[in-house]
C-alpha atoms as a PDB file:
ATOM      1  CA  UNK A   1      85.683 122.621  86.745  1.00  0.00           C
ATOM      2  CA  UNK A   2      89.108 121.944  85.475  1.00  0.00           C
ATOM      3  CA  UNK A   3      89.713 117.894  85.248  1.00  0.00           C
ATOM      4  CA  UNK A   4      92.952 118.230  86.513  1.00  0.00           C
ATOM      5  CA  UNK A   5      92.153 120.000  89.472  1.00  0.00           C
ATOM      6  CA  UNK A   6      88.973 117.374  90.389  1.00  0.00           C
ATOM      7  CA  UNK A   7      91.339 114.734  90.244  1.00  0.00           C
ATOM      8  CA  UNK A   8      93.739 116.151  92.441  1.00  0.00           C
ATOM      9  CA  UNK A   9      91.016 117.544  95.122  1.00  0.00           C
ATOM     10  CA  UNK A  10      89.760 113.716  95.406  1.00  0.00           C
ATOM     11  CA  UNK A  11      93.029 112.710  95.935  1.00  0.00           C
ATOM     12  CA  UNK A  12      93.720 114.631  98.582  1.00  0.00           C
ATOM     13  CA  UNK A  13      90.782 114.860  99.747  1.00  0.00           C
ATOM     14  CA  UNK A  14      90.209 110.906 100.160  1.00  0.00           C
ATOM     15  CA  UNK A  15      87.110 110.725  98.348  1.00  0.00           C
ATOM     16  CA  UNK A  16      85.865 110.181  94.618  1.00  0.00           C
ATOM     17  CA  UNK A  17      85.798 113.256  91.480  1.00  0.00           C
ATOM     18  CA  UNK A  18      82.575 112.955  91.614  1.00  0.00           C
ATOM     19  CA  UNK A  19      82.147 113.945  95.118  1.00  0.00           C
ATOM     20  CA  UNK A  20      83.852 116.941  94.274  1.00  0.00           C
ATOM     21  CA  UNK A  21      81.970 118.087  91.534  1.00  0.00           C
ATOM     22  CA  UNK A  22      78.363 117.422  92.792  1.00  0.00           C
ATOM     23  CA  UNK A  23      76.504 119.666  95.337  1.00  0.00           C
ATOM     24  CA  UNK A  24      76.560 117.786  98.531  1.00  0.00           C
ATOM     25  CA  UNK A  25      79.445 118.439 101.862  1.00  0.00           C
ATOM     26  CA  UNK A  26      81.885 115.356 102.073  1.00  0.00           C
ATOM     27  CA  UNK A  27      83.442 113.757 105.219  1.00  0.00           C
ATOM     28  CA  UNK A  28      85.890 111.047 104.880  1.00  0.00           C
ATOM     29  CA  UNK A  29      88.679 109.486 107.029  1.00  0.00           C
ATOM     30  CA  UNK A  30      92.185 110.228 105.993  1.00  0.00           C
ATOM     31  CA  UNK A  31      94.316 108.164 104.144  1.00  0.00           C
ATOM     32  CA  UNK A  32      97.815 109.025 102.325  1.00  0.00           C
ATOM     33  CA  UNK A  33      97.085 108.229  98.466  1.00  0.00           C
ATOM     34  CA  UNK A  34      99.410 107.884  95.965  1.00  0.00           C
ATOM     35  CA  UNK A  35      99.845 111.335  93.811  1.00  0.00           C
ATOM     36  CA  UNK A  36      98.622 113.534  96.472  1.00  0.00           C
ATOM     37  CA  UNK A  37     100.102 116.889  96.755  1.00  0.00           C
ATOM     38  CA  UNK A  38     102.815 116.721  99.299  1.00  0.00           C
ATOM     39  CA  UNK A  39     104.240 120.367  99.688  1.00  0.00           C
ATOM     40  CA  UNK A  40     105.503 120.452 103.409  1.00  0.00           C
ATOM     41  CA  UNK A  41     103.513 117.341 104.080  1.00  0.00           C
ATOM     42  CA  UNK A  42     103.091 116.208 107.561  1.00  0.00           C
ATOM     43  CA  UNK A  43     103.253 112.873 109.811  1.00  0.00           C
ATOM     44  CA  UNK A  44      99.595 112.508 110.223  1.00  0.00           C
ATOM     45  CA  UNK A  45      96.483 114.621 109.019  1.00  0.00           C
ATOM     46  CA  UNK A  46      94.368 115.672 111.984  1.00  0.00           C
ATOM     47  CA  UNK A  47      91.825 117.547 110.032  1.00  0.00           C
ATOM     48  CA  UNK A  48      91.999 119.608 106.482  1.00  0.00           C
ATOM     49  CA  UNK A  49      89.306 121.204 104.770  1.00  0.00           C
ATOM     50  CA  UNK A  50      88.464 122.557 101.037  1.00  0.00           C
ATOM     51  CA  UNK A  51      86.245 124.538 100.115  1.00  0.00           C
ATOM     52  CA  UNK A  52      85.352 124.252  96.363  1.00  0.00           C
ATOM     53  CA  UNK A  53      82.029 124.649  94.103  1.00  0.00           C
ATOM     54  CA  UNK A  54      79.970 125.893  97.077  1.00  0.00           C
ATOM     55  CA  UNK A  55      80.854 123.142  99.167  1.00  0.00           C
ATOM     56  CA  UNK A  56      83.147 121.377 101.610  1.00  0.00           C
ATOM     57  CA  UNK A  57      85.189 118.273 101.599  1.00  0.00           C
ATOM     58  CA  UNK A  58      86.667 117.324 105.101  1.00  0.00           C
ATOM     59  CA  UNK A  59      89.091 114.784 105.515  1.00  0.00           C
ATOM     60  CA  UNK A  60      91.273 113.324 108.723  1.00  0.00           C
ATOM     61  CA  UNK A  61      91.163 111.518 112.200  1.00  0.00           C
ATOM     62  CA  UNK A  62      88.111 110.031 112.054  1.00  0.00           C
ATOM     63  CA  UNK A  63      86.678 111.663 115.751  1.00  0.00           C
ATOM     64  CA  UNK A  64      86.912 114.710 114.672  1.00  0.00           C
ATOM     65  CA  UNK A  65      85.449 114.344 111.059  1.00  0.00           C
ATOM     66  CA  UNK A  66      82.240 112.804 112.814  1.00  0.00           C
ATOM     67  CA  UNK A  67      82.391 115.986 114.747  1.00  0.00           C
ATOM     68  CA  UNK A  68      82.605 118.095 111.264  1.00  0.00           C
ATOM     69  CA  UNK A  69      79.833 116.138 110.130  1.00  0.00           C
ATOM     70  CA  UNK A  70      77.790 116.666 113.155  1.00  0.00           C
ATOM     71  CA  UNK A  71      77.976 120.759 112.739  1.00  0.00           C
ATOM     72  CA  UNK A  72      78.517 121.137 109.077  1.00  0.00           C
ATOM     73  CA  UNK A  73      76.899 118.520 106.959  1.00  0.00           C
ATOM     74  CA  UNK A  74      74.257 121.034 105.735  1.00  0.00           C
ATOM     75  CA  UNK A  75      76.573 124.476 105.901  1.00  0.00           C
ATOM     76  CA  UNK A  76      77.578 126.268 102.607  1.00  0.00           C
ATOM     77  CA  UNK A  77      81.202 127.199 101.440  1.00  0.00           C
ATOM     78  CA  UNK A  78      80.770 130.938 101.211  1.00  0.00           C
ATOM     79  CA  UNK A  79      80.855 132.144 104.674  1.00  0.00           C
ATOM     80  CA  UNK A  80      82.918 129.347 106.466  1.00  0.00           C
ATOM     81  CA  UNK A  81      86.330 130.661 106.508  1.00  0.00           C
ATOM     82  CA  UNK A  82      84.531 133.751 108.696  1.00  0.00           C
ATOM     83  CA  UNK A  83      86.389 134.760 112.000  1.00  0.00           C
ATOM     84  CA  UNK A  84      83.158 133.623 114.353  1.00  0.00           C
ATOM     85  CA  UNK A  85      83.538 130.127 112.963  1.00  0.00           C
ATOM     86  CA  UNK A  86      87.314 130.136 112.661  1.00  0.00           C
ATOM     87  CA  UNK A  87      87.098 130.509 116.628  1.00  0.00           C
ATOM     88  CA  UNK A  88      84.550 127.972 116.876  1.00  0.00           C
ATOM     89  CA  UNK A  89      87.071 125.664 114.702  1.00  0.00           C
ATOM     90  CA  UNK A  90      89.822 126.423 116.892  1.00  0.00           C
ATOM     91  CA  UNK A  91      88.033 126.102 120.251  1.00  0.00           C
ATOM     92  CA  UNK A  92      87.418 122.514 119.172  1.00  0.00           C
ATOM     93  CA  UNK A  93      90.576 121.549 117.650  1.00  0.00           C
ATOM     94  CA  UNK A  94      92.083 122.721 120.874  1.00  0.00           C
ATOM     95  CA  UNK A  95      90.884 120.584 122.748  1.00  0.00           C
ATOM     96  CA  UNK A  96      92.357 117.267 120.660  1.00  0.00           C
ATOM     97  CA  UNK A  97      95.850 119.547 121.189  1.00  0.00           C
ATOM     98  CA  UNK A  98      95.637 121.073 117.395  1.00  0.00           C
ATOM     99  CA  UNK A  99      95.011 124.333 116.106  1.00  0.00           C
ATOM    100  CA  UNK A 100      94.385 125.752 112.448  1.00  0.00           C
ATOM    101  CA  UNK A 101      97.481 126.272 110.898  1.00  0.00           C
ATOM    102  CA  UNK A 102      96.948 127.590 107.174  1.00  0.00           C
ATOM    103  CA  UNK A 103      93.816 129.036 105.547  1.00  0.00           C
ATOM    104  CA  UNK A 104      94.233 130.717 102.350  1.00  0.00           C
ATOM    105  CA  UNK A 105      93.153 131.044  98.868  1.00  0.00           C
ATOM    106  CA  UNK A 106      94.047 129.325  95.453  1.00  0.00           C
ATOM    107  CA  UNK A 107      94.103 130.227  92.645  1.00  0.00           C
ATOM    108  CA  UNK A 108      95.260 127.735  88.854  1.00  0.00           C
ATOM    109  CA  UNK A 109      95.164 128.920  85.292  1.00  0.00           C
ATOM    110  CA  UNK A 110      94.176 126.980  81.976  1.00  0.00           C
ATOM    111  CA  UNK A 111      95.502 128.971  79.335  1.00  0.00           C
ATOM    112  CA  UNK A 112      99.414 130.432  78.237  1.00  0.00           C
ATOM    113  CA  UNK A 113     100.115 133.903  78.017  1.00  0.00           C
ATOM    114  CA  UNK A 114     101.320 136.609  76.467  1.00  0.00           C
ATOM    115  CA  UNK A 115     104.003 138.073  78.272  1.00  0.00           C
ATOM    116  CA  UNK A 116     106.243 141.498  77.469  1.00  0.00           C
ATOM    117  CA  UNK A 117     109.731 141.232  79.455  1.00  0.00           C
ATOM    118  CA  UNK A 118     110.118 144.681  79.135  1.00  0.00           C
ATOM    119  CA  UNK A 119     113.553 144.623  77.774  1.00  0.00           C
ATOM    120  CA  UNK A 120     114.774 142.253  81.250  1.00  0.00           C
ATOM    121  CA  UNK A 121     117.223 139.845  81.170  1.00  0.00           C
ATOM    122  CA  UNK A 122     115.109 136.091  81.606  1.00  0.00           C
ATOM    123  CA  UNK A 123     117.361 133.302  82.907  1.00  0.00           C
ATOM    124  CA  UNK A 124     116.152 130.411  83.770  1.00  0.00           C
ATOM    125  CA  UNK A 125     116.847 127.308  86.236  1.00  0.00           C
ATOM    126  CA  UNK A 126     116.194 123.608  86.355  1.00  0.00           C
ATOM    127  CA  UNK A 127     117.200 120.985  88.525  1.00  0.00           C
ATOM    128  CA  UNK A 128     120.368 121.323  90.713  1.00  0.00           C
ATOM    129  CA  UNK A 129     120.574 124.672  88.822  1.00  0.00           C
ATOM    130  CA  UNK A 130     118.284 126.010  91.726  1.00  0.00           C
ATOM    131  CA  UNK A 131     120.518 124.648  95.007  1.00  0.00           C
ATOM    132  CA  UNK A 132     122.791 127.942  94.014  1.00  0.00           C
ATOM    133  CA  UNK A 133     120.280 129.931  95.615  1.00  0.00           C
ATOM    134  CA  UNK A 134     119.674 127.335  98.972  1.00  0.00           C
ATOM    135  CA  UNK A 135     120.172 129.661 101.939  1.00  0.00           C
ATOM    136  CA  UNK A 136     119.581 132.780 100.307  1.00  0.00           C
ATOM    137  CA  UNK A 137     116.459 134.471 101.909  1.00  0.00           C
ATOM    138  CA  UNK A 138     115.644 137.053  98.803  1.00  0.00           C
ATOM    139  CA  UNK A 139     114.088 133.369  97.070  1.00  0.00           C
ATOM    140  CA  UNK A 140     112.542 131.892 100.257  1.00  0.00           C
ATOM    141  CA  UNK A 141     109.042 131.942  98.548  1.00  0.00           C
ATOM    142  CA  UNK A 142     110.503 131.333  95.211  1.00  0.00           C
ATOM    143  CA  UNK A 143     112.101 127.879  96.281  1.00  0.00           C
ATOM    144  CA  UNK A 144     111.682 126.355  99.889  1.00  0.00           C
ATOM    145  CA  UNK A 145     113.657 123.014  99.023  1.00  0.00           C
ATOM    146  CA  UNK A 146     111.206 121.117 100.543  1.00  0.00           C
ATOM    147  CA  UNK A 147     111.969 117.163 100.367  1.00  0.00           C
ATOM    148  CA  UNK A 148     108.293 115.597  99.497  1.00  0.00           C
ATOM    149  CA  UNK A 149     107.846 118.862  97.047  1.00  0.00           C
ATOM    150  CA  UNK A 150     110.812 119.787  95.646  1.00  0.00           C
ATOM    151  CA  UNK A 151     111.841 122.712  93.320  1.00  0.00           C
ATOM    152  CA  UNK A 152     111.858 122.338  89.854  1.00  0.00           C
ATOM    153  CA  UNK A 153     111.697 125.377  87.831  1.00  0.00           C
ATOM    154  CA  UNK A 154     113.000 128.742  88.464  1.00  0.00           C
ATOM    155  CA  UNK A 155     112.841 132.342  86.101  1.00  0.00           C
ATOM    156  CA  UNK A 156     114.728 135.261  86.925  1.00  0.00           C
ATOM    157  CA  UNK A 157     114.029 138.953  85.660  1.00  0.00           C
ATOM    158  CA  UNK A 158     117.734 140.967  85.770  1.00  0.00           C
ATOM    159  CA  UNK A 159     118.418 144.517  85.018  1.00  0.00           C
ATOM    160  CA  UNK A 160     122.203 145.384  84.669  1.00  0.00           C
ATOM    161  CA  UNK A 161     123.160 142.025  86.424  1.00  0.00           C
ATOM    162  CA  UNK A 162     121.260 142.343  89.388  1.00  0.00           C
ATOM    163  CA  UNK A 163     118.159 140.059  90.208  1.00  0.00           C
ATOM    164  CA  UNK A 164     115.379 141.675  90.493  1.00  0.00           C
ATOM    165  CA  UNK A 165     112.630 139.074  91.000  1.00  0.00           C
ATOM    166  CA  UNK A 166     112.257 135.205  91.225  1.00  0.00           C
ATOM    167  CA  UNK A 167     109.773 132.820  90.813  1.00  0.00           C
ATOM    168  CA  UNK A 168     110.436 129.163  90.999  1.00  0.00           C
ATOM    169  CA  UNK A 169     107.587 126.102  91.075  1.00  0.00           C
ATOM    170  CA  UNK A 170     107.417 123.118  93.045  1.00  0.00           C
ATOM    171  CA  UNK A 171     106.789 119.516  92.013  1.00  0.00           C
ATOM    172  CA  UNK A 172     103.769 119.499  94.482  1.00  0.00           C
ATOM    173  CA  UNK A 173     102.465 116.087  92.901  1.00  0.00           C
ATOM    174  CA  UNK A 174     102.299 114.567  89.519  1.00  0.00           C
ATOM    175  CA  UNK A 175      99.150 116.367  88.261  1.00  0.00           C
ATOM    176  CA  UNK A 176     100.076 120.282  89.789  1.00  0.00           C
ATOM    177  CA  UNK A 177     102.826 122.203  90.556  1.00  0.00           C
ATOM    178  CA  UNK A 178     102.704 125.272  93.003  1.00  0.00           C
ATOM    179  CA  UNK A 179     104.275 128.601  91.930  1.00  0.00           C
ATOM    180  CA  UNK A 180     106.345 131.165  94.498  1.00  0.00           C
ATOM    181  CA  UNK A 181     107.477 134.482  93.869  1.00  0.00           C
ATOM    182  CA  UNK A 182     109.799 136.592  95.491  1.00  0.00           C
ATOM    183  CA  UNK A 183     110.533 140.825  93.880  1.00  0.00           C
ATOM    184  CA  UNK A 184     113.190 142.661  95.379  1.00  0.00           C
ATOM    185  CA  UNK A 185     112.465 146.241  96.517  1.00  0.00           C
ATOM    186  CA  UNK A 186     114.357 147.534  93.421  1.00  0.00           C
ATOM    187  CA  UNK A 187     112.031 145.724  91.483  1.00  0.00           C
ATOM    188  CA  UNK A 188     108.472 146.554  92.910  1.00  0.00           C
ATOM    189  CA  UNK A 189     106.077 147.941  91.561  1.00  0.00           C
ATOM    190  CA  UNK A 190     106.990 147.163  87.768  1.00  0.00           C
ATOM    191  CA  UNK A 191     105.060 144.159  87.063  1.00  0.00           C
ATOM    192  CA  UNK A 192     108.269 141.982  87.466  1.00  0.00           C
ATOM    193  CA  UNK A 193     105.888 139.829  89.953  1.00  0.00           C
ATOM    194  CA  UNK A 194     103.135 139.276  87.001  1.00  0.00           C
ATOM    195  CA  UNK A 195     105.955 138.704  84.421  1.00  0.00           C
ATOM    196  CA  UNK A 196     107.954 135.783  86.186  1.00  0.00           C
ATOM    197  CA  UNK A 197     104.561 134.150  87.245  1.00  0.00           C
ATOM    198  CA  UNK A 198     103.470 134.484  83.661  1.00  0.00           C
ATOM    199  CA  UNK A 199     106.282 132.779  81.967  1.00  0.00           C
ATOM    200  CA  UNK A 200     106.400 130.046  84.718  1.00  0.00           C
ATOM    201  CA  UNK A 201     102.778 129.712  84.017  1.00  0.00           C
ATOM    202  CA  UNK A 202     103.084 128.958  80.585  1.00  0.00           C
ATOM    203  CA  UNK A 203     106.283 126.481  81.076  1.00  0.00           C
ATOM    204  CA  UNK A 204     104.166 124.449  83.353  1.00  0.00           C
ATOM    205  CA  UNK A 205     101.000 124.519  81.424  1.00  0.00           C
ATOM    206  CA  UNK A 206     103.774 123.141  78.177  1.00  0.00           C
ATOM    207  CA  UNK A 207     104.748 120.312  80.266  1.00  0.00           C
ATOM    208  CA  UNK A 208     100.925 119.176  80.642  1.00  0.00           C
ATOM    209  CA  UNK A 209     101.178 120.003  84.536  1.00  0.00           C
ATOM    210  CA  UNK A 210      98.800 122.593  86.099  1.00  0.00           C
ATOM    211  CA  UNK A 211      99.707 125.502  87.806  1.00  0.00           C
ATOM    212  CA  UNK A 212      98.422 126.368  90.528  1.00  0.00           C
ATOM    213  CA  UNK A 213      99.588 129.767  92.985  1.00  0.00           C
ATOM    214  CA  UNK A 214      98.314 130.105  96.923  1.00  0.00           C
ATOM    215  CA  UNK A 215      98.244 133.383  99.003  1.00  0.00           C
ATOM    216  CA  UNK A 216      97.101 134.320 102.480  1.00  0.00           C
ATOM    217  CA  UNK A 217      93.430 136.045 102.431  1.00  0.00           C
ATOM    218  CA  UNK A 218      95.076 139.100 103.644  1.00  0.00           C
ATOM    219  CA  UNK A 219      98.100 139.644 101.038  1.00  0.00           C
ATOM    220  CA  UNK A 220      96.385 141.677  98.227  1.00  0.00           C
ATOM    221  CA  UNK A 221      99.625 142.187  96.500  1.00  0.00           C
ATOM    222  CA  UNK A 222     100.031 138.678  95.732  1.00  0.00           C
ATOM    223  CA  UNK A 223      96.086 138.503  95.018  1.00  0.00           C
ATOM    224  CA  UNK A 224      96.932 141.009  92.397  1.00  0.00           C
ATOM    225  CA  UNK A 225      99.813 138.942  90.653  1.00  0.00           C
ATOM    226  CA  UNK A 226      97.996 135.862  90.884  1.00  0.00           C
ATOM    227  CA  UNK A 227      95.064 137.652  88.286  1.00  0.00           C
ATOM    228  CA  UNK A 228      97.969 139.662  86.595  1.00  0.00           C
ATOM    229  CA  UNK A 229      99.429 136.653  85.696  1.00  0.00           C
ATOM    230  CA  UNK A 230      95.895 135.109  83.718  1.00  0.00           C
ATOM    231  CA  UNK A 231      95.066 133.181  87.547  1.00  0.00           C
ATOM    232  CA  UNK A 232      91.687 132.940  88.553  1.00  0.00           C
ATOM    233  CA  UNK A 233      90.430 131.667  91.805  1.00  0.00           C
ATOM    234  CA  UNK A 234      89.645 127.982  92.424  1.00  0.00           C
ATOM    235  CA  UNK A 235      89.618 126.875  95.660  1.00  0.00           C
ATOM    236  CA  UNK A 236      90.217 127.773  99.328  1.00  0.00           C
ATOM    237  CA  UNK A 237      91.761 125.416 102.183  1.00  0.00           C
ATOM    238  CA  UNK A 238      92.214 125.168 105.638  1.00  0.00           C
ATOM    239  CA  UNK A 239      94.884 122.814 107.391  1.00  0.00           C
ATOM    240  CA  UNK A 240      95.538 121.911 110.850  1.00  0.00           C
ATOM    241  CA  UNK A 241      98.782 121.765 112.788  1.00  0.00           C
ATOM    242  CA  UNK A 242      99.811 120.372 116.496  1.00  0.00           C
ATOM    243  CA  UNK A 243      99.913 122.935 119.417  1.00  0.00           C
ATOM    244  CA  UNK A 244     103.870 122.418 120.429  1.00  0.00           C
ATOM    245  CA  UNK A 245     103.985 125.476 122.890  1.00  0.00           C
END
């Protein structure tokens, strides 16, 4: 398992690296530590779940991680994120006023690329270079100028002075940075996707940062950039939000 990732996943996941790496299901009360990721990061952590090297590491309120405990201390990784136990999930977060709010794949690569531009104009942004593009909704998933994550790289692909596709990475915590990518409809369907995330790819891996790219289960599109792009799939998580309706 990549170090950097371990590190990060026992951060977040309040425990120690090697309670990621061994073979045994985790539970631990939540705690903010210093270097977690914070990309959209919320008041308080009810419950959030990962599930990584056939196994599960819960973290959160403490009730409700006793509760985990109680139902999944013995349960493998492979099947959890099924729909029958996503209800049961749900049914019992409900109760507490929460629901599940995010569960999706992730995917991190090790190694730089080789990437053809394919005679496209690259231009790239750092820094306040990026707040140009604040409020304009072709980029929402390249940069989402969020304050405990914010952007920090972005890589354009233009044809004829027209943008065709952005990606742009976020400054999710000292050890990883999260990649977004956003392809016009001009632009789909040429690899554009695979070629931004590529060259981001590489710029992060240059700093010494890892990157590291998330998707919904459902959106095989971005599935397929993610292993264009020399990704491979690392880890899976689910996170809870507050009913406000």
């Amino acid at each position: 398992m990549n170090d950097i990732l371990c590190r990060q996943l026992a951060i977040d996941y309040c425990c120690n690296p090697e309670d990621v790496l061994d073979e045994k299901n985790h539970f631990t009360e939540h705690s903010f530590i210093e270097g977690r990721r914070r990309y959209h990061e919320k008041e308080d952590c009810y419950l959030k779940l990962v599930l990584v090297n056939g196994k599960i590491l819960f973290t959160g309120r403490k009730d409700i991680v006793e509760w985990c405990r109680e139902n999944y201390s013995e349960t493998g990784s492979e099947w959890f994120l099924e729909v029958k136990n996503l209800r049961k999930l749900n049914e019992r977060f409900a109760q507490d006023g929460y629901q599940i709010g995010m569960a999706h794949p992730f995917y991190i690569s090790e190694t730089v690329s080789e990437v053809d531009t394919k005679g496209y104009d690259i231009e790239w942004y750092r820094g306040k270079e990026i707040e140009q593009f604040r409020g304009d909704d072709r980029f929402c998933e390249a940069f989402t100028y969020c304050e405990t994550a914010p952007d920090i790289i972005g890589v354009a692909a233009i044809k004829d002075g027209v943008i065709l596709g952005m990606a742009g990475a976020s400054l999710d915590s000292p050890l990883m940075w999260q990649i977004g990518i956003n392809v016009e409809p001009a632009g789909r369907r040429l690899g554009i996707g695979k070629i931004l995330v590529a060259l981001l790819k590489n710029d992060i891996l240059e700093s010494g940062h890892l990157p590291y790219y998330g998707t919904s289960m459902g959106h095989i599109a971005s599935q397929k950039v993610a292993l264009g792009a020399g990704f491979v799939p690392a880890w899976a998580e689910l996170v809870t939000d507050k009913i406000t309706n």
